[in-house]
N, C-alpha and C. Protein backbone atom coordinates (compact mmCIF):
# COMPACT_ATOMS: atom_id res chain seq x y z
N UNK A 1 172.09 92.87 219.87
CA UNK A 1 172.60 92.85 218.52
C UNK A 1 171.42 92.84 217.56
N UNK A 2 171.61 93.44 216.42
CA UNK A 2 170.33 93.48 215.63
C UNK A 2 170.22 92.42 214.66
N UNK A 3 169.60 91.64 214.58
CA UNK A 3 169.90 90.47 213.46
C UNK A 3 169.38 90.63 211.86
N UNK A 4 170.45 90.75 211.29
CA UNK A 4 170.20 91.58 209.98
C UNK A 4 170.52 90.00 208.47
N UNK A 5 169.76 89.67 208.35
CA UNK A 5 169.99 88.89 207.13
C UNK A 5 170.87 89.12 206.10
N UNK A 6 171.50 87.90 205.85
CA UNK A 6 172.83 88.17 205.16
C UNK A 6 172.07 88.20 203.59
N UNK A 7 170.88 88.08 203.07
CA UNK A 7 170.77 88.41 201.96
C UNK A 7 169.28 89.01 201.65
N UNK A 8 169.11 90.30 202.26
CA UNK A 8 167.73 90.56 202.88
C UNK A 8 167.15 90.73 201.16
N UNK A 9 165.82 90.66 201.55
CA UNK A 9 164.81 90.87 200.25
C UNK A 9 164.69 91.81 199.93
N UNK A 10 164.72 93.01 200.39
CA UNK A 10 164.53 94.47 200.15
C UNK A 10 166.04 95.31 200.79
N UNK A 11 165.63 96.40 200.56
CA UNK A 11 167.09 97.36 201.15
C UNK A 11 166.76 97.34 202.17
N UNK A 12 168.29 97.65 203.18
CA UNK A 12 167.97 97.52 204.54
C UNK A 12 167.88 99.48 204.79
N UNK A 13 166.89 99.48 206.02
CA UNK A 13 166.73 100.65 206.45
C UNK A 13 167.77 100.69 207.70
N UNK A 14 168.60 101.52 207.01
CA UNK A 14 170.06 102.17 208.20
C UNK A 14 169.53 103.00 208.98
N UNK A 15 168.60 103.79 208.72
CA UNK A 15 168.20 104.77 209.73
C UNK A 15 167.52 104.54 211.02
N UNK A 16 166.46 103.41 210.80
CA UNK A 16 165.70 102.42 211.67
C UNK A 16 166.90 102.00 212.64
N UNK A 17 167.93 100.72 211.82
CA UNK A 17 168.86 100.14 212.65
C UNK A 17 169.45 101.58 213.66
N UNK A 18 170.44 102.59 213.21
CA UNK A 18 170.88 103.51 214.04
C UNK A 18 169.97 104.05 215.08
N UNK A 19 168.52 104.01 214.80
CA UNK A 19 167.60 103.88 215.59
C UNK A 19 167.66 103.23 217.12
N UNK A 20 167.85 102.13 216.65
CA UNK A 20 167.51 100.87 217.45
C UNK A 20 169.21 100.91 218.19
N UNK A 21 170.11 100.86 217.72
CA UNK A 21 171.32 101.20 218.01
C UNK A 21 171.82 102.25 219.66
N UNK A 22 171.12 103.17 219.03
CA UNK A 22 170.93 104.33 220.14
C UNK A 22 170.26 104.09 221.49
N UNK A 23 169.79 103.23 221.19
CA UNK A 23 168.41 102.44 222.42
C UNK A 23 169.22 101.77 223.52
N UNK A 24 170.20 101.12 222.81
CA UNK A 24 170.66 100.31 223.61
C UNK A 24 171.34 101.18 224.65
N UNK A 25 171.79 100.34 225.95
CA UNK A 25 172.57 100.70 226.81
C UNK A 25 174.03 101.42 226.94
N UNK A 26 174.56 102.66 226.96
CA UNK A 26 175.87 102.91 226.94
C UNK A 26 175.87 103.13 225.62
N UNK A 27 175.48 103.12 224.72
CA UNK A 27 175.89 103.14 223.16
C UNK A 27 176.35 104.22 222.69
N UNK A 28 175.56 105.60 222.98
CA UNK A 28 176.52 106.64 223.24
C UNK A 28 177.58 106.67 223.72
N UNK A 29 177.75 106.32 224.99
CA UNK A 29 178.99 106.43 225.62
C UNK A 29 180.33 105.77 225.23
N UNK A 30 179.71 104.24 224.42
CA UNK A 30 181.11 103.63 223.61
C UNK A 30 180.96 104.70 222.12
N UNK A 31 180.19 105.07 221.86
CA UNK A 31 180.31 106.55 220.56
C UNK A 31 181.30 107.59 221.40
N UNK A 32 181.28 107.96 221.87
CA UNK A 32 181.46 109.09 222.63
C UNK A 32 183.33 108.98 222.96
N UNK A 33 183.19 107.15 223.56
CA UNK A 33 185.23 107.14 223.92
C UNK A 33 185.80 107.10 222.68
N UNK A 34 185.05 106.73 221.39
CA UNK A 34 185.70 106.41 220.32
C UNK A 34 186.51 107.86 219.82
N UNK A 35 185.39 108.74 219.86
CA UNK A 35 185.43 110.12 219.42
C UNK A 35 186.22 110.93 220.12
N UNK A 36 186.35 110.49 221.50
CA UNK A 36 187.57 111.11 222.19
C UNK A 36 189.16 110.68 222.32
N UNK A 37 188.68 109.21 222.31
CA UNK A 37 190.29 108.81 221.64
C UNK A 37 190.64 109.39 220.38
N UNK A 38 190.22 109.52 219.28
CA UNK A 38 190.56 109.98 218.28
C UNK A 38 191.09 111.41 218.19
N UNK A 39 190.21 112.11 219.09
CA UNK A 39 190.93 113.59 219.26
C UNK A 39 191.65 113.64 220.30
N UNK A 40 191.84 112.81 220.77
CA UNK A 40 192.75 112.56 222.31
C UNK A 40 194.60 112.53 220.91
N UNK A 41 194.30 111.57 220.54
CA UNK A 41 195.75 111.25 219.37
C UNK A 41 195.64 112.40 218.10
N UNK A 42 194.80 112.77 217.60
CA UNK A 42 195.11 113.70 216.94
C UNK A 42 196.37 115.19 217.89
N UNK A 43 195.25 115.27 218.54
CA UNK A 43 196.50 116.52 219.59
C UNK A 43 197.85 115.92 219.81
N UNK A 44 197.88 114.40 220.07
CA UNK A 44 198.97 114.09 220.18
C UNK A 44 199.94 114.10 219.33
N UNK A 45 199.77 113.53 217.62
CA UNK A 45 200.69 113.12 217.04
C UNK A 45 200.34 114.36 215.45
N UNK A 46 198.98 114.71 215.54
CA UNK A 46 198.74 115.68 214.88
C UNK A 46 198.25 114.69 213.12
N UNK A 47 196.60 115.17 212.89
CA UNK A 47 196.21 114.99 211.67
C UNK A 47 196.73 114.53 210.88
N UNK A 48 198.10 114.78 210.10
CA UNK A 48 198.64 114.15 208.66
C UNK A 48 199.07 113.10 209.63
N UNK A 49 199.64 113.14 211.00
CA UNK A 49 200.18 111.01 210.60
C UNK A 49 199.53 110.60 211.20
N UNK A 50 198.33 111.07 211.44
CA UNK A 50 197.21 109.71 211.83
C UNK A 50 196.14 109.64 210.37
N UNK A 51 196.28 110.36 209.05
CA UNK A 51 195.67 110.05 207.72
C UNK A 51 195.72 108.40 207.59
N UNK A 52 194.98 107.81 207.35
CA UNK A 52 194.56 106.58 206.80
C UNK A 52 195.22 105.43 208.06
N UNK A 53 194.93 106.18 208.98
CA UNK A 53 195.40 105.14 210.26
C UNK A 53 194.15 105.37 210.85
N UNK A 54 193.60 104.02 212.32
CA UNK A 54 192.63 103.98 213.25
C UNK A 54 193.09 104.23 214.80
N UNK A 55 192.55 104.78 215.45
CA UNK A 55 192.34 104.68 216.73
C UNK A 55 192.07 103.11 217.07
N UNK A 56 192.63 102.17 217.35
CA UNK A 56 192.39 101.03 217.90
C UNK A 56 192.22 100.63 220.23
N UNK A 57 191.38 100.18 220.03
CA UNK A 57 190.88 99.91 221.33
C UNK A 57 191.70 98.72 222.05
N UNK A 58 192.75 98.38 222.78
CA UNK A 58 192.96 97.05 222.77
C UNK A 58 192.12 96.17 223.68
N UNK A 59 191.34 96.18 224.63
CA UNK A 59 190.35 95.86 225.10
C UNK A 59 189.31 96.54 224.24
N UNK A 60 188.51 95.84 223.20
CA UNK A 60 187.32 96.39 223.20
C UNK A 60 186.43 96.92 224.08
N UNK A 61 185.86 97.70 223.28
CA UNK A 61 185.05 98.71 224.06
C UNK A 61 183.32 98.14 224.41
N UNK A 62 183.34 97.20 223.61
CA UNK A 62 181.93 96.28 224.14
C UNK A 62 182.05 95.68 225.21
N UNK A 63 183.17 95.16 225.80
CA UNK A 63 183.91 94.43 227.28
C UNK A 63 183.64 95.30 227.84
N UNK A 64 184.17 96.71 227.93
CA UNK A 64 184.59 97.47 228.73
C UNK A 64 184.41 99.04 228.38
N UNK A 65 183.06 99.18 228.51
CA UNK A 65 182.38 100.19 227.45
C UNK A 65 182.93 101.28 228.17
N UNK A 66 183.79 101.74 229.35
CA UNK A 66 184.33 102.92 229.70
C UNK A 66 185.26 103.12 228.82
N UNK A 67 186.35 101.78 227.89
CA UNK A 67 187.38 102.77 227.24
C UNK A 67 188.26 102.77 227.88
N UNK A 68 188.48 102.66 229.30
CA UNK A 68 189.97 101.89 230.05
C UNK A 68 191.01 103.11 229.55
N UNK A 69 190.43 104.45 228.85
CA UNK A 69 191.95 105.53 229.06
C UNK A 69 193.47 105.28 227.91
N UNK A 70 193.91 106.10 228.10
CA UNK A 70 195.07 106.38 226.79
C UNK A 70 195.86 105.24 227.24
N UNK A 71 195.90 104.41 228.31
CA UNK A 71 196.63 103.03 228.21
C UNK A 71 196.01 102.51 227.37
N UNK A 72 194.69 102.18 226.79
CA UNK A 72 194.09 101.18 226.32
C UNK A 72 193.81 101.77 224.57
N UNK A 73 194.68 102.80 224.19
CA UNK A 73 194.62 103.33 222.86
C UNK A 73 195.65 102.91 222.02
N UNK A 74 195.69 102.57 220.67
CA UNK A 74 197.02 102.50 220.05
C UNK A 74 196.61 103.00 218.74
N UNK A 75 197.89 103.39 217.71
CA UNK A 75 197.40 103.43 216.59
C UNK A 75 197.77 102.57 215.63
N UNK A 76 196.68 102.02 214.44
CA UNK A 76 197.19 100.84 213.87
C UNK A 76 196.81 101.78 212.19
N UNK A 77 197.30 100.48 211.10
CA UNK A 77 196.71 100.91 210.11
C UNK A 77 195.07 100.64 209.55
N UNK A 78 194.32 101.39 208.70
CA UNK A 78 192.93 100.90 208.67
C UNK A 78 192.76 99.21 208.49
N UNK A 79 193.64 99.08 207.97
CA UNK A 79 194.27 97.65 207.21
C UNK A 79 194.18 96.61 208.08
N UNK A 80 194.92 96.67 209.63
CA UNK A 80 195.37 95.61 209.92
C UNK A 80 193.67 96.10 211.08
N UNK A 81 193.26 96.71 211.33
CA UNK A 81 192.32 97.27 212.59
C UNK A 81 190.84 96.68 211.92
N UNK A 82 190.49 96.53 210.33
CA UNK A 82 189.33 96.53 209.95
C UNK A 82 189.35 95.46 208.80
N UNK A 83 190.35 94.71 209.09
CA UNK A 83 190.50 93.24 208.19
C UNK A 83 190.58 92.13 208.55
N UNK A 84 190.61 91.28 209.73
CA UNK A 84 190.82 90.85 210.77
C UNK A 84 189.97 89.56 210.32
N UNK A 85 189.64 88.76 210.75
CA UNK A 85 188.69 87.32 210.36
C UNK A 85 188.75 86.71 211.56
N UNK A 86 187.38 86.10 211.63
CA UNK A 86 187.45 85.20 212.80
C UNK A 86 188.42 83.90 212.65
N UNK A 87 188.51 83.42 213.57
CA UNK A 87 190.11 82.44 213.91
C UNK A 87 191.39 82.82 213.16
N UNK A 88 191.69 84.31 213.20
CA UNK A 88 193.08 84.35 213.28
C UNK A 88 193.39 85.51 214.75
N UNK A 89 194.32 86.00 214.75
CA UNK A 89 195.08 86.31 215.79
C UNK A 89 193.98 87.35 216.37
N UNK A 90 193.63 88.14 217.18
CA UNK A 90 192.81 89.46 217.38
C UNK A 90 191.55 88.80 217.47
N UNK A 91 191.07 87.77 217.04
CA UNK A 91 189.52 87.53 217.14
C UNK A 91 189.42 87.56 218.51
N UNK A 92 188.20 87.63 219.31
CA UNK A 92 188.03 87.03 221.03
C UNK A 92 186.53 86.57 220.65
């Protein structure tokens, strides 16, 4: 994990971090299931009703960086997939 200060002194360099990102182990490859689930459900349900909805993982994909397959896909809203707080329901 990259440890990024919650109130850094200067701008942070994103390009460096994506850098460092890439390095790691599998990191592509959890890039890679994200990008295929997504076009995995687009073919399925088709572009306009997946607009302002996510591809959600229900096993994360940091557990289980293969992606565990269209059992382990659902679709949620951006809302409920990218709002979430630690100690309520969905945290692990």
């Amino acid at each position: 994990m990259i440890m990024v200060s919650k109130n850094p002194p200067e701008k942070r360099n994103y390009k460096h971090e994506y850098e460092l990102w890439k390095k790691r182990p599998h990191a592509m490859d959890i890039q890679y299931e994200h990008v295929k689930a997504r076009r995995a459900m687009v073919k399925e349900y088709g572009k306009e009703f997946l607009h302002g909805k996510d591809i959600d993982h229900i096993v994360p994909t940091r557990d289980d960086w293969r992606g565990g397959g269209r059992s382990n896909w659902r679709v949620s809203s951006e809302r409920a997939n990218r709002n979430w707080r630690k100690g309520q329901k969905g945290y692990d």
